[in-house]
N, C-alpha and C. Protein backbone atom coordinates (compact mmCIF):
# COMPACT_ATOMS: atom_id res chain seq x y z
N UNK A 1 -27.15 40.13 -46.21
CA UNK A 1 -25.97 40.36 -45.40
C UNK A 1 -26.42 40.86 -44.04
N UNK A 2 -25.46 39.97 -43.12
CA UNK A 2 -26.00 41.06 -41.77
C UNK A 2 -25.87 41.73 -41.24
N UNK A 3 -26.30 42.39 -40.25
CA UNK A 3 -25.54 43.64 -39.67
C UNK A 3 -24.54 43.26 -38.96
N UNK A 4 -23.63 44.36 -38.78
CA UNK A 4 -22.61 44.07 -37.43
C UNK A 4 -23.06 44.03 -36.10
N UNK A 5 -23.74 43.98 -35.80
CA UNK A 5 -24.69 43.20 -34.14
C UNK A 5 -24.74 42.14 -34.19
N UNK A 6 -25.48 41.61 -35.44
CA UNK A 6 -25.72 39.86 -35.47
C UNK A 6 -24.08 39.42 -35.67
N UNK A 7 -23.23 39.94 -36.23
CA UNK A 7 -21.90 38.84 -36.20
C UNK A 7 -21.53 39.36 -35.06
N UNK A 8 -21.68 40.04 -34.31
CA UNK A 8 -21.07 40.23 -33.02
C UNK A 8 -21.34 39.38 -31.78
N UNK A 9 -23.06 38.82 -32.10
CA UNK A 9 -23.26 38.12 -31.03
C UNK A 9 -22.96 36.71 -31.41
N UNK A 10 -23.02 36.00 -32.57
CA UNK A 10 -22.66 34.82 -32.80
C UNK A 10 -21.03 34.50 -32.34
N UNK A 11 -20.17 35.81 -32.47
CA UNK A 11 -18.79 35.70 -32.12
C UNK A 11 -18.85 35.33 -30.56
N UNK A 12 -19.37 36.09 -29.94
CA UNK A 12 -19.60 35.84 -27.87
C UNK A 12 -20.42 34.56 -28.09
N UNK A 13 -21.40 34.02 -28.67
CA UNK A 13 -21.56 32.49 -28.50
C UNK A 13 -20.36 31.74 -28.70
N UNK A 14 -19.94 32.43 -29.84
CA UNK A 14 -18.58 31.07 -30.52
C UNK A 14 -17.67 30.93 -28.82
N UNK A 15 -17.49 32.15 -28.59
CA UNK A 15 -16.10 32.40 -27.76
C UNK A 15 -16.94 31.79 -25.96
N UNK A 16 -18.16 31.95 -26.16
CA UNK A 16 -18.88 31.15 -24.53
C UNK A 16 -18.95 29.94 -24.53
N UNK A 17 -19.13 29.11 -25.90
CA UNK A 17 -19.11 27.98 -25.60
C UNK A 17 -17.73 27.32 -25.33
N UNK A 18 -16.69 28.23 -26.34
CA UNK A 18 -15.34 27.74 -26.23
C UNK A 18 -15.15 27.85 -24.75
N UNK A 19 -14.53 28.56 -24.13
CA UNK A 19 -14.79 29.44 -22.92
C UNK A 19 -15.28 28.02 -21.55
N UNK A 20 -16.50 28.01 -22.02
CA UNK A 20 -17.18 26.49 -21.09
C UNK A 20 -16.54 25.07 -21.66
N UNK A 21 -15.89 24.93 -22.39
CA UNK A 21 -15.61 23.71 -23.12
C UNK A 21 -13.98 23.96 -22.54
N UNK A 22 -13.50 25.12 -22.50
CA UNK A 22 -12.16 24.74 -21.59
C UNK A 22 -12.00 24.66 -20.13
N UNK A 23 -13.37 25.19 -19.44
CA UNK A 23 -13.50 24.44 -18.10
C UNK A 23 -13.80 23.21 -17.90
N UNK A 24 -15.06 22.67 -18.61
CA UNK A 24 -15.17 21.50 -18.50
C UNK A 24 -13.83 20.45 -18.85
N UNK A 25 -12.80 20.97 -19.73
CA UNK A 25 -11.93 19.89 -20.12
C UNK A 25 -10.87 20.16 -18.61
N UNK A 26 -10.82 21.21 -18.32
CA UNK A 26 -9.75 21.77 -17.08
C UNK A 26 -10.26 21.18 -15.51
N UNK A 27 -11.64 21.09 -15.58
CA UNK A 27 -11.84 20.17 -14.55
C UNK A 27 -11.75 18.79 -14.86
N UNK A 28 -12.53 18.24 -15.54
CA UNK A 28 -12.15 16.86 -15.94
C UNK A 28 -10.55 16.07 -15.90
N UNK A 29 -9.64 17.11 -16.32
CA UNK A 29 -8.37 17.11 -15.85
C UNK A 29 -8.07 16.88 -14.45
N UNK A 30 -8.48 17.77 -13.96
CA UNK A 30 -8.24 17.88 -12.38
C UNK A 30 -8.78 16.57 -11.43
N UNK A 31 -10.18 16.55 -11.96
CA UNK A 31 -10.57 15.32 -11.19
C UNK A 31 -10.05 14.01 -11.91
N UNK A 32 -9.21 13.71 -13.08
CA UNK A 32 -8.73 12.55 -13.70
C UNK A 32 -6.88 12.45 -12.61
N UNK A 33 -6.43 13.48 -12.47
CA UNK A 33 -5.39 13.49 -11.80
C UNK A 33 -5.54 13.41 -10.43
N UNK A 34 -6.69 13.81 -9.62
CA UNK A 34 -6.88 13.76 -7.83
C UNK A 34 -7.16 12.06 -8.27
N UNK A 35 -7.78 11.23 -8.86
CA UNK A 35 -8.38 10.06 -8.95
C UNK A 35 -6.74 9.17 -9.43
N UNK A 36 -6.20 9.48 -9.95
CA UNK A 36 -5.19 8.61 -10.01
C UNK A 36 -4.39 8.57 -9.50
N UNK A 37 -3.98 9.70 -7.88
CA UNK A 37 -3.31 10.14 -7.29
C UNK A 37 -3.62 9.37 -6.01
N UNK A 38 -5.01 9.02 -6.04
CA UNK A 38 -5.97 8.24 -5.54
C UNK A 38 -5.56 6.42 -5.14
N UNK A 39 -5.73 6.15 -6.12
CA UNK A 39 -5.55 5.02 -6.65
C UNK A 39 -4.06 4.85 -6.83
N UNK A 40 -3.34 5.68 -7.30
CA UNK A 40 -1.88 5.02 -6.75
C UNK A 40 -1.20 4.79 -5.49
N UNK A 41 -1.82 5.90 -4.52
CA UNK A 41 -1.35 5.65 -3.21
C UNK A 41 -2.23 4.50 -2.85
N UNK A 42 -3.36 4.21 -3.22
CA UNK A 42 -3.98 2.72 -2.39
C UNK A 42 -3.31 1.76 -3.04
N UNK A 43 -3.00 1.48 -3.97
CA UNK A 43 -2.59 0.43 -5.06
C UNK A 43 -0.83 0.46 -5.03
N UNK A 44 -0.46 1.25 -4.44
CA UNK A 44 1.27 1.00 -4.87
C UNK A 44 1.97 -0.28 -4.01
N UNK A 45 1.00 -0.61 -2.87
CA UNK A 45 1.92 -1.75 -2.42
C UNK A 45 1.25 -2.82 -2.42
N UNK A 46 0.71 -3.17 -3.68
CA UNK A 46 -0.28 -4.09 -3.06
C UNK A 46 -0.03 -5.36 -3.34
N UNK A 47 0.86 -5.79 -4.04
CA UNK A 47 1.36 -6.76 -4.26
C UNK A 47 2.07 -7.73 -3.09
N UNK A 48 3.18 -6.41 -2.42
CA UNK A 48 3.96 -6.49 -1.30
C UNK A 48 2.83 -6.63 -0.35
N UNK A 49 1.60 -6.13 -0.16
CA UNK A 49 0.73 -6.43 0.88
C UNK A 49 0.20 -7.76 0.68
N UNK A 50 -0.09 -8.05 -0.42
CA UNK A 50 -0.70 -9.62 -0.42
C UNK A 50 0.32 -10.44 -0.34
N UNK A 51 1.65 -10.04 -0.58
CA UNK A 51 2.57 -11.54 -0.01
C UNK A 51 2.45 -11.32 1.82
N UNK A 52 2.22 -10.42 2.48
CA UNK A 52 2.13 -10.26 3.73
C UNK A 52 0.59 -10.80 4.25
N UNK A 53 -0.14 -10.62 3.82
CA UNK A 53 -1.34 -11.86 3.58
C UNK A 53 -1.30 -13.56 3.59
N UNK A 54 -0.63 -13.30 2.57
CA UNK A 54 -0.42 -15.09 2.49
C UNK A 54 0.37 -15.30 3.44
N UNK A 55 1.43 -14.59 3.71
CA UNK A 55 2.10 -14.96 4.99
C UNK A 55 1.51 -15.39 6.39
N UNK A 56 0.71 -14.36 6.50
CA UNK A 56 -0.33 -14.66 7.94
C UNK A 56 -1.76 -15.86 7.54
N UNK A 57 -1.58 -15.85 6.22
CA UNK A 57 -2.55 -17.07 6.17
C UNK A 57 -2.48 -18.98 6.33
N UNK A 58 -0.76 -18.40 6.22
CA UNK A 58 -0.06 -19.72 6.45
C UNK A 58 -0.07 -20.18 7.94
N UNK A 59 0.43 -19.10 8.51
CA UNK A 59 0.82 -18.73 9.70
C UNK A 59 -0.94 -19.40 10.47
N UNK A 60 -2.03 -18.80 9.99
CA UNK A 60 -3.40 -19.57 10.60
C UNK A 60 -3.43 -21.27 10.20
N UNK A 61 -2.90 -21.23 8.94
CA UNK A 61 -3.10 -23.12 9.07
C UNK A 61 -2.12 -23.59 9.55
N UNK A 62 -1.22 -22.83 10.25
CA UNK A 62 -0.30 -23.70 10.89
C UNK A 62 0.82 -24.50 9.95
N UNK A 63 0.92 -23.68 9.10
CA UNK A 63 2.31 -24.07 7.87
C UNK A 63 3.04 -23.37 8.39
N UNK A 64 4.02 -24.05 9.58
CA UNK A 64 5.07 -22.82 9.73
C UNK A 64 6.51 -22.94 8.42
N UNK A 65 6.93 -24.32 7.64
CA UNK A 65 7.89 -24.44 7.06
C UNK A 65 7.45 -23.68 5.59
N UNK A 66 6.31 -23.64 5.08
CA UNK A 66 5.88 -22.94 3.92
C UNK A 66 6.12 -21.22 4.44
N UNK A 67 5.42 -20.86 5.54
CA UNK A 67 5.93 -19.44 5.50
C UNK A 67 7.10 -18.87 6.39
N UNK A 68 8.15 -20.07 7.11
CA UNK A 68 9.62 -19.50 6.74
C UNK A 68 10.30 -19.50 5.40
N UNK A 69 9.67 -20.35 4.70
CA UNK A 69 10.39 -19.98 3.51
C UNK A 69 9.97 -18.82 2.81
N UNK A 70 8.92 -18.38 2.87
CA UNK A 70 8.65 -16.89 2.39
C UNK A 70 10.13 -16.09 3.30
N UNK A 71 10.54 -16.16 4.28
CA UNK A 71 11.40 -15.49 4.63
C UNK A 71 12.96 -15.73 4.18
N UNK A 72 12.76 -16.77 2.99
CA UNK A 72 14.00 -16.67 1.93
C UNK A 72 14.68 -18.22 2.69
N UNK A 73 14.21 -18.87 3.38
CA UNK A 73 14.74 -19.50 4.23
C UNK A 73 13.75 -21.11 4.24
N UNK A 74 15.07 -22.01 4.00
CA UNK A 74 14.46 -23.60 4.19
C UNK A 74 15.11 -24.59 5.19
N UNK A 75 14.68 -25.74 5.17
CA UNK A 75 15.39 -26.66 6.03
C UNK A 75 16.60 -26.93 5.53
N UNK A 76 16.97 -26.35 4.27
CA UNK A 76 17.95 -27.33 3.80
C UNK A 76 19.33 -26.12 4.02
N UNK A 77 18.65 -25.11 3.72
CA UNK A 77 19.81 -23.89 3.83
C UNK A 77 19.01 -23.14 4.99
N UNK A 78 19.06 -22.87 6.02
CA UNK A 78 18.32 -22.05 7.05
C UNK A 78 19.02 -20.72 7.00
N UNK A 79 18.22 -19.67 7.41
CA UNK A 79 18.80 -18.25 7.93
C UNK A 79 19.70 -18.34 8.67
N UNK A 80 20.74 -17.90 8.22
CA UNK A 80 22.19 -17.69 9.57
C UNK A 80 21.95 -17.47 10.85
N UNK A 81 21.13 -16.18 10.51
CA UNK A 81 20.50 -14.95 11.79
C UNK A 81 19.51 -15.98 12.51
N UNK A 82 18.31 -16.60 11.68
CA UNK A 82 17.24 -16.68 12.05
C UNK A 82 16.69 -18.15 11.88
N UNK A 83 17.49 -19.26 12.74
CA UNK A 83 16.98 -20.38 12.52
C UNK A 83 15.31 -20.58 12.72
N UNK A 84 15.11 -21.77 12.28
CA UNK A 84 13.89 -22.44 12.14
C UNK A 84 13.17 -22.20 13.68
N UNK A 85 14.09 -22.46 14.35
CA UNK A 85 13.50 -22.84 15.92
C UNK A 85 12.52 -21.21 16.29
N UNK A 86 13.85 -20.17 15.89
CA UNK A 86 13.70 -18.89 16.41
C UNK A 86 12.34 -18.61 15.79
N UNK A 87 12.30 -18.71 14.41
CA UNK A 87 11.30 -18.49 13.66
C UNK A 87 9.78 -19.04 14.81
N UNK A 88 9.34 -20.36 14.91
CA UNK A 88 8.12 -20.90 15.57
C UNK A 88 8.68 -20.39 16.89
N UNK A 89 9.61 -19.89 17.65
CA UNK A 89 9.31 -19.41 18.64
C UNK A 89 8.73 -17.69 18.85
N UNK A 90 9.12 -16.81 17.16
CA UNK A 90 7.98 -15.67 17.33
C UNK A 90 6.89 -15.74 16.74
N UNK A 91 6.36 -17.02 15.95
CA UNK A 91 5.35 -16.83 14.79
C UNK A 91 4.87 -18.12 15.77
N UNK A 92 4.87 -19.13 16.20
CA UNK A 92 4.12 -20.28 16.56
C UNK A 92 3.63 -19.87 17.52
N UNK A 93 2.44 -20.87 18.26
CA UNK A 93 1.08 -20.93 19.70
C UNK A 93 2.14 -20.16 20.44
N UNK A 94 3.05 -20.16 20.88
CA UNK A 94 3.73 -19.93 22.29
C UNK A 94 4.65 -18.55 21.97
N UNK A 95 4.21 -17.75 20.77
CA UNK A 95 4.65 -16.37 20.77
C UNK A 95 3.90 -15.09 21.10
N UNK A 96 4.40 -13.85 21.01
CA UNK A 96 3.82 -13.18 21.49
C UNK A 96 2.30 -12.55 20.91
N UNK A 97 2.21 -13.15 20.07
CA UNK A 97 1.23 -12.81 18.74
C UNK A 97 0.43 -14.53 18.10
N UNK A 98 0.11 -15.31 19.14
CA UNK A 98 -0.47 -16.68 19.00
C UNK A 98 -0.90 -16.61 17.81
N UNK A 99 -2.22 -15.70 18.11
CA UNK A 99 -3.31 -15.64 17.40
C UNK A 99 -3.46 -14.85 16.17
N UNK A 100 -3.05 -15.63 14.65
CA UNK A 100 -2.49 -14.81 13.39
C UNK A 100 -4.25 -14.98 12.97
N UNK A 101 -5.26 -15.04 13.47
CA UNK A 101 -6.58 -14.84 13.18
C UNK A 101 -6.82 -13.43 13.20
N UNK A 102 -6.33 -13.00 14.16
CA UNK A 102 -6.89 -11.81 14.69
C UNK A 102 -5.70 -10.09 13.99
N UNK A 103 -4.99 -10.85 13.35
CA UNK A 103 -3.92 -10.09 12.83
C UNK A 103 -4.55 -8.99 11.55
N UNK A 104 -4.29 -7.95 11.59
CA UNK A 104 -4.71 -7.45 10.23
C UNK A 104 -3.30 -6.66 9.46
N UNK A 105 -3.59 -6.50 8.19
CA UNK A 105 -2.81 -5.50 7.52
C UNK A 105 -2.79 -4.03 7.75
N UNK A 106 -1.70 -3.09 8.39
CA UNK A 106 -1.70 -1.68 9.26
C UNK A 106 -1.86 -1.21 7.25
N UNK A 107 -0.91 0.06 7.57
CA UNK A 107 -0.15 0.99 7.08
C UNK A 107 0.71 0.44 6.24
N UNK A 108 1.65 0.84 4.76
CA UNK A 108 2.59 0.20 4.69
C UNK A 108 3.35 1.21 3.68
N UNK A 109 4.43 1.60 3.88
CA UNK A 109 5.19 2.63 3.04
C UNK A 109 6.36 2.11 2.49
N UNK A 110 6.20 2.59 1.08
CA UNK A 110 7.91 2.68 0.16
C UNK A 110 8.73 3.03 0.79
N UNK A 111 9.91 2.32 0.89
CA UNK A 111 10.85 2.63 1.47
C UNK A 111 12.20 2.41 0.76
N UNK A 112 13.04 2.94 -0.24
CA UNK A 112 13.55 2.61 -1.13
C UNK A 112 13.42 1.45 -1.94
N UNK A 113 14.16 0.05 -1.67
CA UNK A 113 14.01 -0.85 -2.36
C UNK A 113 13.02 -1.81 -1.53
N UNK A 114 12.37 -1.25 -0.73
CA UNK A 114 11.08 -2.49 -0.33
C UNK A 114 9.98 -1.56 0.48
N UNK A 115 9.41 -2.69 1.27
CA UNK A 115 7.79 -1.73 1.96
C UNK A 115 7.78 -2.41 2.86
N UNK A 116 7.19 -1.38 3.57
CA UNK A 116 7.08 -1.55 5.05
C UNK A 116 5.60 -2.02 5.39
N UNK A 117 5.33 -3.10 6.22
CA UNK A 117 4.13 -3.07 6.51
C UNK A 117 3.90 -3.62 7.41
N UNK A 118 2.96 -2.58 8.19
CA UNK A 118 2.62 -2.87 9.50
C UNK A 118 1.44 -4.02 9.80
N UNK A 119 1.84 -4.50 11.01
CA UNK A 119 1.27 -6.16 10.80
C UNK A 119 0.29 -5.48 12.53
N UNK A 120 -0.99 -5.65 11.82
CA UNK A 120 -2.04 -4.66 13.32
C UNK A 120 -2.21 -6.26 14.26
N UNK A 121 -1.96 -6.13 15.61
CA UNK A 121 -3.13 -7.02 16.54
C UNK A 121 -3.74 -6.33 17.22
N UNK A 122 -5.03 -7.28 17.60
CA UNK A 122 -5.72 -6.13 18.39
C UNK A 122 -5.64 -5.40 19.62
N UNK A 123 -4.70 -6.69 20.41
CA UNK A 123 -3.45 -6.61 21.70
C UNK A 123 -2.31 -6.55 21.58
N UNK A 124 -1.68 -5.69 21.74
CA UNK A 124 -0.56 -5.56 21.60
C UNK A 124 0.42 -4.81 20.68
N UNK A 125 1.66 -4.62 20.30
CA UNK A 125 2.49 -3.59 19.55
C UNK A 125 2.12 -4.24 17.70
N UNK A 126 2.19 -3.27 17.31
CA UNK A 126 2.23 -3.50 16.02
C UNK A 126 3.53 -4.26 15.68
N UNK A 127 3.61 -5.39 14.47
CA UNK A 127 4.98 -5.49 14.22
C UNK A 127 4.92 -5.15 12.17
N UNK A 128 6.15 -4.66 12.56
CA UNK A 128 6.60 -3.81 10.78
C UNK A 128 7.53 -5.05 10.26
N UNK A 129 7.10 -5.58 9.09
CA UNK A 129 7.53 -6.25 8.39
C UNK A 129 8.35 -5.80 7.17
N UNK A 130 9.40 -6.36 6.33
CA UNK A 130 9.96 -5.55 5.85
C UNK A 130 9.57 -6.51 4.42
N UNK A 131 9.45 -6.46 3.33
CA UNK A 131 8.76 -7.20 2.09
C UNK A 131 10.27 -6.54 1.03
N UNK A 132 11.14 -7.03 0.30
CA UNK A 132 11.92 -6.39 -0.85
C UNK A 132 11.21 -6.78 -1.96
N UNK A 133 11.18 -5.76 -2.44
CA UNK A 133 10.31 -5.64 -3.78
C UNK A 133 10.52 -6.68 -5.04
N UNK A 134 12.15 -6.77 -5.08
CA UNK A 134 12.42 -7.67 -5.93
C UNK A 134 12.21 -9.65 -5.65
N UNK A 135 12.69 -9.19 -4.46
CA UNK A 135 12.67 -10.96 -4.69
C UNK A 135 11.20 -11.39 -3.55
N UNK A 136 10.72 -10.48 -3.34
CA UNK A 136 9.55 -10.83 -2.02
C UNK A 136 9.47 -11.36 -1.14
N UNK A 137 11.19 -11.28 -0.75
CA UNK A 137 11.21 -12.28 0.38
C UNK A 137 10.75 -11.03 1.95
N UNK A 138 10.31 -11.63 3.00
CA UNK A 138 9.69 -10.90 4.04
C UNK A 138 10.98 -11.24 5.02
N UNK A 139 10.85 -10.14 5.66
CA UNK A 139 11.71 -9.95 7.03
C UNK A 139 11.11 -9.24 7.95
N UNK A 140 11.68 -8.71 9.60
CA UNK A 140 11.56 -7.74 10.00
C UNK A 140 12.46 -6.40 9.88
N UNK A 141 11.42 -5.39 9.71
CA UNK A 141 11.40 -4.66 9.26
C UNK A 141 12.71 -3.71 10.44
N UNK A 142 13.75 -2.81 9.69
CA UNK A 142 15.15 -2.21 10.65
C UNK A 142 14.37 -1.06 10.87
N UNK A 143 13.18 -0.83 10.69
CA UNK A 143 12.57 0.63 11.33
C UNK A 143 10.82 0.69 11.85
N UNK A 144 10.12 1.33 12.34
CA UNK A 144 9.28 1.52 12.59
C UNK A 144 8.15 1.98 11.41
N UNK A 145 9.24 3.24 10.96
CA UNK A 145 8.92 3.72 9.87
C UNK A 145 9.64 4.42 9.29
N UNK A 146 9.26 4.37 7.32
CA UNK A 146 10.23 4.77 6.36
C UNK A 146 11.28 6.42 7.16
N UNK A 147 12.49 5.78 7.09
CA UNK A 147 13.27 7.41 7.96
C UNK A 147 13.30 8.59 6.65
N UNK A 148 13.30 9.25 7.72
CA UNK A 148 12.88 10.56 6.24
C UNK A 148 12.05 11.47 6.28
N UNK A 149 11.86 12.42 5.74
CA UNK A 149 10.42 13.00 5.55
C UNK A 149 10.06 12.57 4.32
N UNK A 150 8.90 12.35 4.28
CA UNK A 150 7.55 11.81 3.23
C UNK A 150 6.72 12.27 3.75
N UNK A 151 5.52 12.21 2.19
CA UNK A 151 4.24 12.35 2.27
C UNK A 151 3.28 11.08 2.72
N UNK A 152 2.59 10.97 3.65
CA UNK A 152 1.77 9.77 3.94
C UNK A 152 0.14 10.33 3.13
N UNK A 153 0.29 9.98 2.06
CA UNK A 153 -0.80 10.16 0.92
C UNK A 153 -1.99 9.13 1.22
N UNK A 154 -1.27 8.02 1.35
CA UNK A 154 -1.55 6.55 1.26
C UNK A 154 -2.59 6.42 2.74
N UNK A 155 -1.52 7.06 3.86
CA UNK A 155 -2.19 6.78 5.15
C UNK A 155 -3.94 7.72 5.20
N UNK A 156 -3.25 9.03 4.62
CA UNK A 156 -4.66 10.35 4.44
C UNK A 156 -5.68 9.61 3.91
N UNK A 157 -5.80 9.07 2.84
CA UNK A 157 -6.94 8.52 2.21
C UNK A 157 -7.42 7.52 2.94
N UNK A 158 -7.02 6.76 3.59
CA UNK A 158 -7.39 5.18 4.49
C UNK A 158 -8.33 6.45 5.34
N UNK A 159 -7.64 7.03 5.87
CA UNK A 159 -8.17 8.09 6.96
C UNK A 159 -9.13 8.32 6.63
N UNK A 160 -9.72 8.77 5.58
CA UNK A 160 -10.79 9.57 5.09
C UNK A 160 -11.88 8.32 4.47
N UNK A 161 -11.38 7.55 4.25
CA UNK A 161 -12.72 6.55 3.60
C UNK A 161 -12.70 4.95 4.44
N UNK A 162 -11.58 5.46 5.48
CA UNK A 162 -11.86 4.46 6.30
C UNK A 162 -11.88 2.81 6.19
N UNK A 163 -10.51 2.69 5.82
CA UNK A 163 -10.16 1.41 4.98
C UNK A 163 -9.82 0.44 6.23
């Protein structure tokens, strides 16, 4: 039998390793939640960003009737607002933004039922596109940016790893 010293110190092992085994699980936590906090702000629009992709990729081969119809809009039923003509006169050679080569994907924020995304040139104003989530059809966008206060989570991280 042993003395009461020896069960005393096996008890402070029992209780140090426990002890280290709930930090390690309490960080592991922490860094499993900064990492998915991570990854959701890069990943939440990304769907809505790649239809804004294909859009400007059309826009380089010179499909202007394939990507007005991304804007919900055909020859057969045209936009009320936004005929065909209007359309190749801001997206075709002779607009203010010729060159959809040189175009990149900005910023792009939730904005209730769609996302905003900023369409970068390297001359000139940014233009904000407006993407609805449900049906993916693209428009321009009725704001600059989401109105409101928000967190720009999404923008911080680009910031920091330089996307």
């Amino acid at each position: 039998m042993g003395s009461y010293l020896e069960a005393y110190g096996s008890q402070e092992a029992l209780r140090a390793r426990r002890l280290r085994l709930i930090k390690i699980i309490s960080l592991a936590s922490l860094l499993a939640l900064l990492l998915s906090a991570v990854l959701y702000s890069s990943f939440r629009n990304f769907s809505e960003e790649n239809q804004v992709k294909a859009f400007l990729r059309l826009l380089r081969a010179q499909q202007f009737q394939d990507a007005y119809r991304m804007w919900g809009c055909t020859e057969e039923t045209p936009c009320p607002n936004y005929p065909f003509p209007k359309f190749r006169e801001d997206w075709g050679p002779g607009s203010q933004h010729p060159d959809a080569l040189s175009a990149k994907i900005g910023d792009s924020e939730s904005c209730g039922s769609g996302v905003l995304v900023q369409v970068v040139y390297p001359h000139g104003d940014p233009v904000a596109l407006w993407v609805e989530r449900s049906t993916m059809i693209i428009g321009f966008s009725p704001f600059d940016t989401c109105p409101g206060r928000h967190w720009h989570i999404g923008a911080f991280f680009k910031s920091l790893f330089g996307k």
